[in-house]
Protein backbone atom coordinates (compact mmCIF):
# COMPACT_ATOMS: atom_id res chain seq x y z
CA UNK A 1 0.00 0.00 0.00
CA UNK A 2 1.58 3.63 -0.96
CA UNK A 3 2.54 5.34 1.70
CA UNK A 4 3.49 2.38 3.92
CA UNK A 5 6.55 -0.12 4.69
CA UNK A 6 6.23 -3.98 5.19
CA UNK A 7 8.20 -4.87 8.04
CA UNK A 8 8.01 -7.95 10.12
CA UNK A 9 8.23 -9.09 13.82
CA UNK A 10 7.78 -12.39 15.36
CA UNK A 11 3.54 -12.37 15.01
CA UNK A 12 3.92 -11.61 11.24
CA UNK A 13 3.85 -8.58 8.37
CA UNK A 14 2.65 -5.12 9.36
CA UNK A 15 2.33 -2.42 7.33
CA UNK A 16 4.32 0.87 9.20
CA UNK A 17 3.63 4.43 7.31
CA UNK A 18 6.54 4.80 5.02
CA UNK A 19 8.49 7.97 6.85
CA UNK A 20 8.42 6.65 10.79
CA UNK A 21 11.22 5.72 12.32
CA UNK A 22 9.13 3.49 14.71
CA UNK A 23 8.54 -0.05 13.62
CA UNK A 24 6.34 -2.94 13.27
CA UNK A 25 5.86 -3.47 17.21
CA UNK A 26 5.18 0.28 17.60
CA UNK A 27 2.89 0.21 15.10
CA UNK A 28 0.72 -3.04 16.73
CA UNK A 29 0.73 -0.52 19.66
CA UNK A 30 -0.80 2.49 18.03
CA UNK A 31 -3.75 -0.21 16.64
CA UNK A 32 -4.20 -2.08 19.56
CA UNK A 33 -4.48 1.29 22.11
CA UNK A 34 -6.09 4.10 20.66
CA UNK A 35 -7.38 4.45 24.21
CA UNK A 36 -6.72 8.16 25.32
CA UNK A 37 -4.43 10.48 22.80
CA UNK A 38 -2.09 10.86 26.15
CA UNK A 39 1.46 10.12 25.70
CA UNK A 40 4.31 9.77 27.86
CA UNK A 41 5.54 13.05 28.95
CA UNK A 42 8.89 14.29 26.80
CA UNK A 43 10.78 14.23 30.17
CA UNK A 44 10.37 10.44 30.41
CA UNK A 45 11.18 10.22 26.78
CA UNK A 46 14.53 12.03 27.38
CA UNK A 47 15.50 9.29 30.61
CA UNK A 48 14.54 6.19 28.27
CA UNK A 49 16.93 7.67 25.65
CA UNK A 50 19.55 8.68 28.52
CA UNK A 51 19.48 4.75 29.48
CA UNK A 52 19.64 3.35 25.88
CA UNK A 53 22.88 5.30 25.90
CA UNK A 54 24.60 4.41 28.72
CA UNK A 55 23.99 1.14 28.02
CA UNK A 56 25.50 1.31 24.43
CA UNK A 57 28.30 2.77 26.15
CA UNK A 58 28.61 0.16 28.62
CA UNK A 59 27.91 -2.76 26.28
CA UNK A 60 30.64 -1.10 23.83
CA UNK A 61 33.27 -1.32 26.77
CA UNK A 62 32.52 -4.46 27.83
CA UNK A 63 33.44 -5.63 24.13
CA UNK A 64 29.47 -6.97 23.66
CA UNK A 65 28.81 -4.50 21.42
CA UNK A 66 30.59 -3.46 18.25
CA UNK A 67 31.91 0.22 18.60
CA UNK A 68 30.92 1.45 14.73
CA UNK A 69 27.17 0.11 16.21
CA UNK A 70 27.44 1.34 19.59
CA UNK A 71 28.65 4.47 18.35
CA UNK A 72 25.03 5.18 16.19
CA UNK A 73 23.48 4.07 18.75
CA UNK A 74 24.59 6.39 21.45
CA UNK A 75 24.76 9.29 18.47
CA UNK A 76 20.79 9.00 17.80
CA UNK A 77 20.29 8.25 21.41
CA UNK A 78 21.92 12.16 21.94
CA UNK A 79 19.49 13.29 19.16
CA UNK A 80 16.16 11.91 20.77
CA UNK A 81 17.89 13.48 24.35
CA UNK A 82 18.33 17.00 22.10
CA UNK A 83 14.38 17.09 21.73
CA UNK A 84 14.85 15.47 18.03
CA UNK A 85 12.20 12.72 16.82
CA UNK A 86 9.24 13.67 19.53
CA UNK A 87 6.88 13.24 16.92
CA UNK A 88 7.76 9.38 16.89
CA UNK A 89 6.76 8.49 20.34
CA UNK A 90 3.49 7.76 19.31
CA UNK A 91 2.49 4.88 22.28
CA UNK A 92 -0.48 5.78 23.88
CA UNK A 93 -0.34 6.23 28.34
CA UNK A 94 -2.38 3.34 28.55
CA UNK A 95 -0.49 0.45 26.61
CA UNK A 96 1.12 -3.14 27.35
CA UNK A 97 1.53 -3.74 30.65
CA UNK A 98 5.43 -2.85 32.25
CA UNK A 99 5.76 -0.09 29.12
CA UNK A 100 6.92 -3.44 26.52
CA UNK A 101 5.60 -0.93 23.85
CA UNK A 102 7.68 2.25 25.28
CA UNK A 103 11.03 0.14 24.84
CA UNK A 104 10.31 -0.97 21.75
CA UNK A 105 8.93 2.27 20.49
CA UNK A 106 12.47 3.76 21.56
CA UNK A 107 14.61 0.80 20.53
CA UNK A 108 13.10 1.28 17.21
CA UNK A 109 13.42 4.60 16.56
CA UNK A 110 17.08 4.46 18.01
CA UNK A 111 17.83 1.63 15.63
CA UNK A 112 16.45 3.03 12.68
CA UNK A 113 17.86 6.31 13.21
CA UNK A 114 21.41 4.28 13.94
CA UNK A 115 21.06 2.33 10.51
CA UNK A 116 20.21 5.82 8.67
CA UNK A 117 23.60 7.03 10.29
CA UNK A 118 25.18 3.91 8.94
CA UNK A 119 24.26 4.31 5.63
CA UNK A 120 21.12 2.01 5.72
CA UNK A 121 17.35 2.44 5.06
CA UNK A 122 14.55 2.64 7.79
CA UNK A 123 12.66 -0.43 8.20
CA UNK A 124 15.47 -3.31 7.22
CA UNK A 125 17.38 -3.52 10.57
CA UNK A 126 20.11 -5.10 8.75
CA UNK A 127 22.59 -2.72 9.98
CA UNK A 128 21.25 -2.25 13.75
CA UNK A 129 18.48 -4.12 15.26
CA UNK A 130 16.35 -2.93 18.03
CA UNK A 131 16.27 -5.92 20.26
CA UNK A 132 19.97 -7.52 19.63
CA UNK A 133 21.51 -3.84 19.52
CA UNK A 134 19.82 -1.35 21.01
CA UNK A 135 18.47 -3.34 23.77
CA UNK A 136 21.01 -5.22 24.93
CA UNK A 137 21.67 -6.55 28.02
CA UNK A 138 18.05 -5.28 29.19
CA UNK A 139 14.40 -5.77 29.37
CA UNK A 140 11.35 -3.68 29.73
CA UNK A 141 11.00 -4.47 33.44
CA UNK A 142 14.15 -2.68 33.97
CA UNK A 143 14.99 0.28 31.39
CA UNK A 144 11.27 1.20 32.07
CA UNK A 145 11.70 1.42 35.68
CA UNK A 146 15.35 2.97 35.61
CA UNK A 147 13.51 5.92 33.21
CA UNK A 148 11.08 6.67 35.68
CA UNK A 149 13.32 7.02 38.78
CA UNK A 150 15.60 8.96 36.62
CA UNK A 151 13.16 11.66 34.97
CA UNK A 152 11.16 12.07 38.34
CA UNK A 153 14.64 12.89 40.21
CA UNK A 154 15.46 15.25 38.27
CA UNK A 155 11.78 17.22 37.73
CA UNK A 156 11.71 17.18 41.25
CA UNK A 157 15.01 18.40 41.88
CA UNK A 158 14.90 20.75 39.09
CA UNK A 159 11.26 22.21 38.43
CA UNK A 160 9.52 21.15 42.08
CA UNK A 161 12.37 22.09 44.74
CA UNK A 162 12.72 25.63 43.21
CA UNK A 163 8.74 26.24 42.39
CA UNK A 164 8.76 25.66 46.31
CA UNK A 165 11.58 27.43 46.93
CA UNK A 166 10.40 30.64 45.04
CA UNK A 167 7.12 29.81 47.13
CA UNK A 168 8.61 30.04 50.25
CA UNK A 169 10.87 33.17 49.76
CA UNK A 170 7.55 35.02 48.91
CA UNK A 171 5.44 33.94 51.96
CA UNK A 172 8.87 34.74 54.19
CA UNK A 173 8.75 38.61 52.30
CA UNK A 174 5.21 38.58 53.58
CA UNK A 175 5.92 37.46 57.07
CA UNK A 176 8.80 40.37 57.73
CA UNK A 177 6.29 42.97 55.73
CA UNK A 178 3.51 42.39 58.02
CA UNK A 179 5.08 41.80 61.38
CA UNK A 180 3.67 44.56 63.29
CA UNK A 181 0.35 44.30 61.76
CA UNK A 182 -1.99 42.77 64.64
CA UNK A 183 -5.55 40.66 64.21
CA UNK A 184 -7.78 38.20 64.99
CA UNK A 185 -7.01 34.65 64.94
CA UNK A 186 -9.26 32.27 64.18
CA UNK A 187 -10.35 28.77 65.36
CA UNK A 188 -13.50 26.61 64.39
CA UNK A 189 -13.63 29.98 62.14
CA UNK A 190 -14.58 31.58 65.21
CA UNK A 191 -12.58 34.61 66.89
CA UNK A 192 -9.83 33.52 68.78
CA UNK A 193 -6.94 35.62 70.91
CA UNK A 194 -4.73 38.14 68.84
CA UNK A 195 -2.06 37.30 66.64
CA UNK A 196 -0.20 39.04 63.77
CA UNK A 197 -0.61 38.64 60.14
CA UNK A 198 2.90 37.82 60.20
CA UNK A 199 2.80 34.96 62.45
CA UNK A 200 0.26 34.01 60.25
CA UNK A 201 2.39 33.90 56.89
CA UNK A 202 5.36 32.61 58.84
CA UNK A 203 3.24 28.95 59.69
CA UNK A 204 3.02 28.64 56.01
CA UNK A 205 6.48 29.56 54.97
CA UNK A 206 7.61 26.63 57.80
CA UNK A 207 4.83 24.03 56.52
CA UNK A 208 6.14 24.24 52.69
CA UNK A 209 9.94 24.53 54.16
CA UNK A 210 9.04 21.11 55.98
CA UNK A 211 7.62 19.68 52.59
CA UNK A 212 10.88 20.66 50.82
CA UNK A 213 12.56 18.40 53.50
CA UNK A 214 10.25 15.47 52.97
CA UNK A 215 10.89 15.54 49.01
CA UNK A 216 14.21 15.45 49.43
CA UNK A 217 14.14 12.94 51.41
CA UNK A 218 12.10 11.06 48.94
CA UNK A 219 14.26 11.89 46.28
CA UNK A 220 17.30 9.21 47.77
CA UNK A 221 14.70 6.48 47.30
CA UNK A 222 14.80 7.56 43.40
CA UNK A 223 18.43 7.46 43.12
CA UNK A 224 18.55 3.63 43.52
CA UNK A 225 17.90 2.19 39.90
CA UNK A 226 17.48 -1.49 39.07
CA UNK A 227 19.13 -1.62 35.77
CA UNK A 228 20.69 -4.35 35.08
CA UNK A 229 18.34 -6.37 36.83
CA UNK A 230 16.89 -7.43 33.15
CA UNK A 231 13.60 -9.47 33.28
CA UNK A 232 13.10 -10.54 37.14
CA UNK A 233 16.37 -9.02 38.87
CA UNK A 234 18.98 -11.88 37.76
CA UNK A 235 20.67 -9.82 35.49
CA UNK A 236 20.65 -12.36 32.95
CA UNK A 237 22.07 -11.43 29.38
CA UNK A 238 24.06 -8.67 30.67
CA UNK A 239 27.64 -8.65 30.24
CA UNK A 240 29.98 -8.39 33.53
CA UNK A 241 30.00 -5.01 35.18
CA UNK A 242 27.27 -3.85 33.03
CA UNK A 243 25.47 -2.49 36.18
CA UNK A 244 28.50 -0.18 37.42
CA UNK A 245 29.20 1.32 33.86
CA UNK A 246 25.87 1.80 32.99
CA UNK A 247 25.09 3.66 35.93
CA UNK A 248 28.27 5.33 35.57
CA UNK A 249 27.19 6.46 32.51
CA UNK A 250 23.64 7.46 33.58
CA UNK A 251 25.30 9.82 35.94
CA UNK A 252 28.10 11.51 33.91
CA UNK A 253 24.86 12.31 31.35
CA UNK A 254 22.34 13.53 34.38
CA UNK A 255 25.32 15.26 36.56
CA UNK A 256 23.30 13.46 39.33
CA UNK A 257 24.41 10.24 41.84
CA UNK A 258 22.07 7.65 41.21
CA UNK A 259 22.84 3.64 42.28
CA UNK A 260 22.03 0.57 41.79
CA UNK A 261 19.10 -0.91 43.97
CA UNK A 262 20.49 -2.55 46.98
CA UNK A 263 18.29 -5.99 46.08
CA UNK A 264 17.76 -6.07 42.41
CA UNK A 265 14.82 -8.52 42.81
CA UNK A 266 12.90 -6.12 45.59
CA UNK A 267 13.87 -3.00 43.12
CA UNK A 268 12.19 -5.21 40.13
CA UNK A 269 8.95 -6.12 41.59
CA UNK A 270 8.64 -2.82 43.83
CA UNK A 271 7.40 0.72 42.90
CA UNK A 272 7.81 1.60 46.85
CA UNK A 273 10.13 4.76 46.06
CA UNK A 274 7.48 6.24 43.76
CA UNK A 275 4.90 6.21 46.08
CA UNK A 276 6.77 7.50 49.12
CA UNK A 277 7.70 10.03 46.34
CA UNK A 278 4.03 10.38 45.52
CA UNK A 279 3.20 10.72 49.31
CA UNK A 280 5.38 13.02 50.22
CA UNK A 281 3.60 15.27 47.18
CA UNK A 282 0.47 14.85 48.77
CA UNK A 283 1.45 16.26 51.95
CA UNK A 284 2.60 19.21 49.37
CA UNK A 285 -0.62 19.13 48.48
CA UNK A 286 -2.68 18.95 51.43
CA UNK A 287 -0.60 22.10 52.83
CA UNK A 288 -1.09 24.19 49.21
CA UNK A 289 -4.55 23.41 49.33
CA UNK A 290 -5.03 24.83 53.11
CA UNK A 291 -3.30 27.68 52.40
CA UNK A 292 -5.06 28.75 49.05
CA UNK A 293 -8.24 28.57 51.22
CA UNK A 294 -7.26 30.43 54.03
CA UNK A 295 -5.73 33.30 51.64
CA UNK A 296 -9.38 32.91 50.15
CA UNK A 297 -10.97 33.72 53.38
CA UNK A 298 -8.71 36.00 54.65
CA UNK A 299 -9.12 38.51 51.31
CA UNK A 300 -12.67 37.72 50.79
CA UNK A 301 -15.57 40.80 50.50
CA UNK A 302 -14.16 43.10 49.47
CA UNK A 303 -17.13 44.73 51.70
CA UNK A 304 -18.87 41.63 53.05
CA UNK A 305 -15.96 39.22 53.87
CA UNK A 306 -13.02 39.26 55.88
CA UNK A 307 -10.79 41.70 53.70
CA UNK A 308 -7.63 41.72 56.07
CA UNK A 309 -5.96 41.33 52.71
CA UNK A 310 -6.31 42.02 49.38
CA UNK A 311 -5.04 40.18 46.10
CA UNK A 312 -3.31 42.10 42.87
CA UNK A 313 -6.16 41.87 40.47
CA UNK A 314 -4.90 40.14 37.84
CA UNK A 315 -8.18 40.18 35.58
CA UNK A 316 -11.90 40.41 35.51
CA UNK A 317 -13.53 38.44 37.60
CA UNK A 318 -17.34 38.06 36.10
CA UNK A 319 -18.45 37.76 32.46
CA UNK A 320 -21.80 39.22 34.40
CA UNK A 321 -20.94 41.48 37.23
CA UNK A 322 -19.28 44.63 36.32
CA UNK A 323 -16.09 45.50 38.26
CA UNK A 324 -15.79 42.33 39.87
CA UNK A 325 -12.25 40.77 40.59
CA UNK A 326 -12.09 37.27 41.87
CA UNK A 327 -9.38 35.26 43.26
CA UNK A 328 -8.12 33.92 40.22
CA UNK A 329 -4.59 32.41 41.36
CA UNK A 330 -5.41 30.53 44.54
CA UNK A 331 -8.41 28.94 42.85
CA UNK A 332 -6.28 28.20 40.41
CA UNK A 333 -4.46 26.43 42.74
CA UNK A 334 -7.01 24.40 44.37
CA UNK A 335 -7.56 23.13 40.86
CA UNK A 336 -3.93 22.00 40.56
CA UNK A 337 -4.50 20.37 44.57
CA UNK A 338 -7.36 18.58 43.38
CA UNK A 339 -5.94 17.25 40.15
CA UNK A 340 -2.40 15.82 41.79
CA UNK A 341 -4.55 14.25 44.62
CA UNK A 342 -5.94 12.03 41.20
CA UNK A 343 -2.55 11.52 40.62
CA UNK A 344 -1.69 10.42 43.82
CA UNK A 345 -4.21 7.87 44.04
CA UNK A 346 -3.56 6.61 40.36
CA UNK A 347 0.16 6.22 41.58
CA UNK A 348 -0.88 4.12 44.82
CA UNK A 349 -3.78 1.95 42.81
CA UNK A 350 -1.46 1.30 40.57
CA UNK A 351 1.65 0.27 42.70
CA UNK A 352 -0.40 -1.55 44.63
CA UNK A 353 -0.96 -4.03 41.24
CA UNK A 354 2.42 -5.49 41.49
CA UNK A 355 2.34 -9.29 41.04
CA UNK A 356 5.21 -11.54 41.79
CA UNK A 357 7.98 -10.29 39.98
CA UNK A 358 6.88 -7.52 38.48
CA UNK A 359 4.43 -4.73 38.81
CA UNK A 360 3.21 -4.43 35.10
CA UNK A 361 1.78 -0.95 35.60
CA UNK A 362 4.47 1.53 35.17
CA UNK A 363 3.34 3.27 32.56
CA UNK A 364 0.56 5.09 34.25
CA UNK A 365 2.65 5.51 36.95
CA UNK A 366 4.78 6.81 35.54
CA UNK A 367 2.18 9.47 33.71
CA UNK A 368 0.60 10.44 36.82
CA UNK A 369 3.94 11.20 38.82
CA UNK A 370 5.77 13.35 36.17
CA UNK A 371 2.29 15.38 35.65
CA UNK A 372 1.67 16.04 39.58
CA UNK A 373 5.22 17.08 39.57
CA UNK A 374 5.08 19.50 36.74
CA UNK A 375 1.38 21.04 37.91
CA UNK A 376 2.90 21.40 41.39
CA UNK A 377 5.84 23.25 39.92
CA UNK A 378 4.09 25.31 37.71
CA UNK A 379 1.33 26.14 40.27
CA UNK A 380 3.30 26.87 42.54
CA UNK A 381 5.16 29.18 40.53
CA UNK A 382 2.34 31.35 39.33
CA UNK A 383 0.65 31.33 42.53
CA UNK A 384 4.31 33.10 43.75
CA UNK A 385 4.64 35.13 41.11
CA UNK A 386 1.01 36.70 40.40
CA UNK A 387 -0.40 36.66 43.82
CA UNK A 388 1.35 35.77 47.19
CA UNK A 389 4.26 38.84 46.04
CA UNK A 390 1.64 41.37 45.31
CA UNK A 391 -0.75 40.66 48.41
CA UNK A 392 -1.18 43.82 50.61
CA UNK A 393 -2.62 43.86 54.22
CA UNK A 394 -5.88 45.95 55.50
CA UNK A 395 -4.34 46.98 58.58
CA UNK A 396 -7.13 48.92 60.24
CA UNK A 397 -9.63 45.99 59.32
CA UNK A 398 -6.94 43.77 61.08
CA UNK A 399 -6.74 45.93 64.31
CA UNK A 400 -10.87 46.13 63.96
CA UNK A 401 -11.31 42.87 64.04
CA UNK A 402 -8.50 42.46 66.99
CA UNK A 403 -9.85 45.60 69.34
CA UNK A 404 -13.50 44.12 69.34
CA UNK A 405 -13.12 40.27 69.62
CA UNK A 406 -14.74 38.67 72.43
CA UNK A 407 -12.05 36.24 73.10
CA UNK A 408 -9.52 38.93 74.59
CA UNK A 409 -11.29 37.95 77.87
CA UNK A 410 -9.09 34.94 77.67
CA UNK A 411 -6.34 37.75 78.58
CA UNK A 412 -8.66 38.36 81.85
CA UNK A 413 -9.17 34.89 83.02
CA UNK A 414 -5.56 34.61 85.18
CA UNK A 415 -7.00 38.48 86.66
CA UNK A 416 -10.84 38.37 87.12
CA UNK A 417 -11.47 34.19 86.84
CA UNK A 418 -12.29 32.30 84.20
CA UNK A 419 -16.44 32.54 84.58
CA UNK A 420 -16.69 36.33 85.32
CA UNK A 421 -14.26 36.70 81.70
CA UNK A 422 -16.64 34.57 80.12
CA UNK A 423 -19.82 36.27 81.16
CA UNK A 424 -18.11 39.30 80.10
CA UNK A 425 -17.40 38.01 76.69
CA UNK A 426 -21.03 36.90 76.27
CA UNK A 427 -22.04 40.78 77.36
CA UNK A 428 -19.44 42.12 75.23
CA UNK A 429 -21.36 40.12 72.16
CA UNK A 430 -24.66 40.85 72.96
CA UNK A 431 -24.46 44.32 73.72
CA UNK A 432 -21.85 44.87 70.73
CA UNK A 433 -19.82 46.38 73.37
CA UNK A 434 -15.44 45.51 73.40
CA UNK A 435 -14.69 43.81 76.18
CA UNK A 436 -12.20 47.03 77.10
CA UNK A 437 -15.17 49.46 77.23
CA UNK A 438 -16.83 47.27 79.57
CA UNK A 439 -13.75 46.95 81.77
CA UNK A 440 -13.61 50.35 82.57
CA UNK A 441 -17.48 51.50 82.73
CA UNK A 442 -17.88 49.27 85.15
CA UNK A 443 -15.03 49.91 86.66
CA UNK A 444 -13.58 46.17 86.58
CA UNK A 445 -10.71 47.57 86.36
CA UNK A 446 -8.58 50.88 85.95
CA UNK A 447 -8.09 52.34 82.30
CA UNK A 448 -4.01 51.77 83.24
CA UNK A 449 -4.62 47.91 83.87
CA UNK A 450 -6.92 47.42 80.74
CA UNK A 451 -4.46 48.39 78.83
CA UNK A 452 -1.64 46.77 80.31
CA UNK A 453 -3.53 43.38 79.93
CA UNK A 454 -4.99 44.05 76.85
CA UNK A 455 -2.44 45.48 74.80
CA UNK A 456 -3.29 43.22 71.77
CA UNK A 457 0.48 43.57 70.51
CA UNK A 458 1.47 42.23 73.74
CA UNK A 459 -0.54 39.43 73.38
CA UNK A 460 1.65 38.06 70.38
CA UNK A 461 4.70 37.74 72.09
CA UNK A 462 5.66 33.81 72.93
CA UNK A 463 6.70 35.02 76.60
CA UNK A 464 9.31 32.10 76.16
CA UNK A 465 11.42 34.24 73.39
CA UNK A 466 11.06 37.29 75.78
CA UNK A 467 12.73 35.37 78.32
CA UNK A 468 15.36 34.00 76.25
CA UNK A 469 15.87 37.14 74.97
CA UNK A 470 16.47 39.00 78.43
């Protein structure tokens, strides 16, 4: 048929369009899973071809593989790493179970793009073949898994950690601006004692400088890789020493320090590292979300919510409502919450489907963890950017809010008891009265004492730093 190829694996002829540099078992893919248009993300692309090369390399020094072959190999492998050939990875998320069509949609293109190097034509694998060449010395079960661990390690060290660092660096420039800026706190969303709007930023800026701790941490379970572990963690068909130069090579090209798994046959038949990678991003998660929502709260009106601070408007806010500005960036990120907690659970369901020696499901694991990663990142960046740097404090609202709320008699209970404070918050309420005016009308106490006890500043101060201090 014009416009196709006849090429030929072990089930028989298929017909490949005439121009790919994928091949028959590519192809078989592309029919047999036309399930979702979703592809595996260019990131994971780049680790698959960052494997195939360091095991060309390795198989070349170990004298398996013949240099002029190994050479092509590792020269189209440095293409498809360059961002060359994208168009070819045409395997759809949800494929063969362990990613069998991933490896051979890369070992094909590699080894057709080697034999065009060589001098031969695309499609005859005279020259270099994908299985005897290109994948040498591996298997699915391994190369899959290796390009996971390595294209997660480094989006989260190199898109997630700084997104959350640039995060936390504009929640600490909030803490330091509004340090002296005194209000309400809140608990059960009821008025609580007095705190500052400082304070307040600062227990965010240490809950997402405790989840950069945990992802690091997570991040030495992805530096153990089980190549060389082949089909079931024997090793078997790889040449001595493969292991060490392969990784070797993997880290020269990455400029990281991965390993090799500890237990080849646990690293084999285990995604644990993923999902305590996974986890850790849900705690991410879980703290993003709270804190989008409380920002939410805390600049909502602006005349008939709390409005203690306001957002940059950063467009209109109603296709209806003239003038209207909405908070735009931290639903936003809610959105981004709510779609890495699917990922999350797609992750666990699917690690959970290990069987024996193998869990068969790495593809859409490996999907769902690059895409929470990169929606994290990039969430996380323009949440930074466009609205946590730009947020600017209603001060007298803050002090409003602080001067009349009924829970300063908590200040009174070690003076007056803690029953005569309450009945005077419950007075203070009904009448609409602040607890200080009622203090000194009724001559509770003198006007010097009242505000001695209920400076609200005061109240802020952990009197375990003011001793330390002194």
């Amino acid at each position: 048929m014009k416009g196709y190829r006849i090429e030929r694996d072990t089930l028989g002829e298929v017909r490949v369009p005439k121009g790919s540099y994928y091949g028959a078992q590519t192809q078989r893919a592309v029919e047999n899973f036309p399930i979702s248009n979703l592809r595996l993300q260019p990131e994971f692309i780049r680790a698959q071809a960052i494997v195939k090369l360091a095991a060309a390399r390795a198989n070349v020094d170990a004298g398996q593989l013949d240099p002029k072959i190994g050479n092509a190999i590792m020269q189209a492998a440095r293409e498809v790493m360059d961002g060359h050939f994208s168009n070819q990875f045409v395997v759809d998320v949800f494929q063969a179970g362990a990613g069998t069509s991933q490896n051979m949609n890369m070992n094909e293109v590699l080894a057709n793009r080697a034999s065009e190097i060589l001098g031969g034509r695309l499609g005859e694998y005279r020259l270099v073949h994908p299985n005897d060449h290109v994948n040498m010395g591996q298997s699915t079960n391994d190369t899959i898994h290796t390009a996971i661990h390595i294209s997660a390690l480094i989006e989260l060290q190199d898109r997630l950690l700084p997104a959350l660092e640039q995060l936390v660096s504009a929640v600490r420039e909030k803490e330091k601006e509004f340090d002296n800026i005194v209000k309400c706190g809140r608990t059960h969303l009821q008025d609580a004692v007095p705190m500052r709007l400082g304070q307040e930023f600062g227990g965010y800026a240490s809950m997402l400088e405790k989840n950069s701790r945990r992802l690091e941490d997570s991040s030495d379970g992805l530096a153990e890789l089980a190549i060389g572990g082949t089909a079931v963690g024997t090793g078997l068909n790889a040449a001595p020493h493969y292991r060490k130069r392969v990784i070797a090579a993997i880290n020269e090209l990455t400029g990281r320090r991965f390993r090799s798994a500890r237990n080849l046959f646990e690293a084999m038949q285990s995604m644990d590292a993923v999902v305590e990678c996974s986890g850790a991003l849900r705690v991410l998660v879980t703290s993003l979300k709270k804190i989008a929502d409380d920002l939410r709260l805390l600049q909502s009106g602006p005349r008939t919510g709390l409005g203690e601070i306001h957002f940059p408007p950063v467009q209109p806010g109603s296709s209806m409502m003239p003038g209207k500005v909405n908070p735009v960036l931290a639903e936003m990120l809610d959105m981004v919450c709510f779609h890495a907690m699917g990922n999350d659970a797609a992750v666990l369901h699917a690690a959970q489907a290990g069987q024996l020696e193998l869990n068969v499901m790495m593809p859409v694991i490996a999907y769902n963890l690059l895409q929470a990663i990169q929606v994290l990142s990039s969430g996380m960046n323009a949440f930074a950017a466009k609205c946590v740097r730009g947020i600017e404090s209603d001060e007298d609202t803050c002090r409003y809010y602080a001067e009349r709320s009924a829970a300063l008699a908590t200040a009174l209970s070690p003076y007056i008891g803690y029953e005569k404070a309450s009945d005077l918050a419950k007075e203070s309420l009904e009448a609409n009265i602040p607890i200080r005016e009622l203090l000194i009308t009724r001559n509770i106490m003198s006007k010097a004492d009242v505000d001695k006890i209920l400076h609200i500043r005061g109240m802020t101060v952990d009197p375990e730093k003011l001793r330390r201090r002194k």
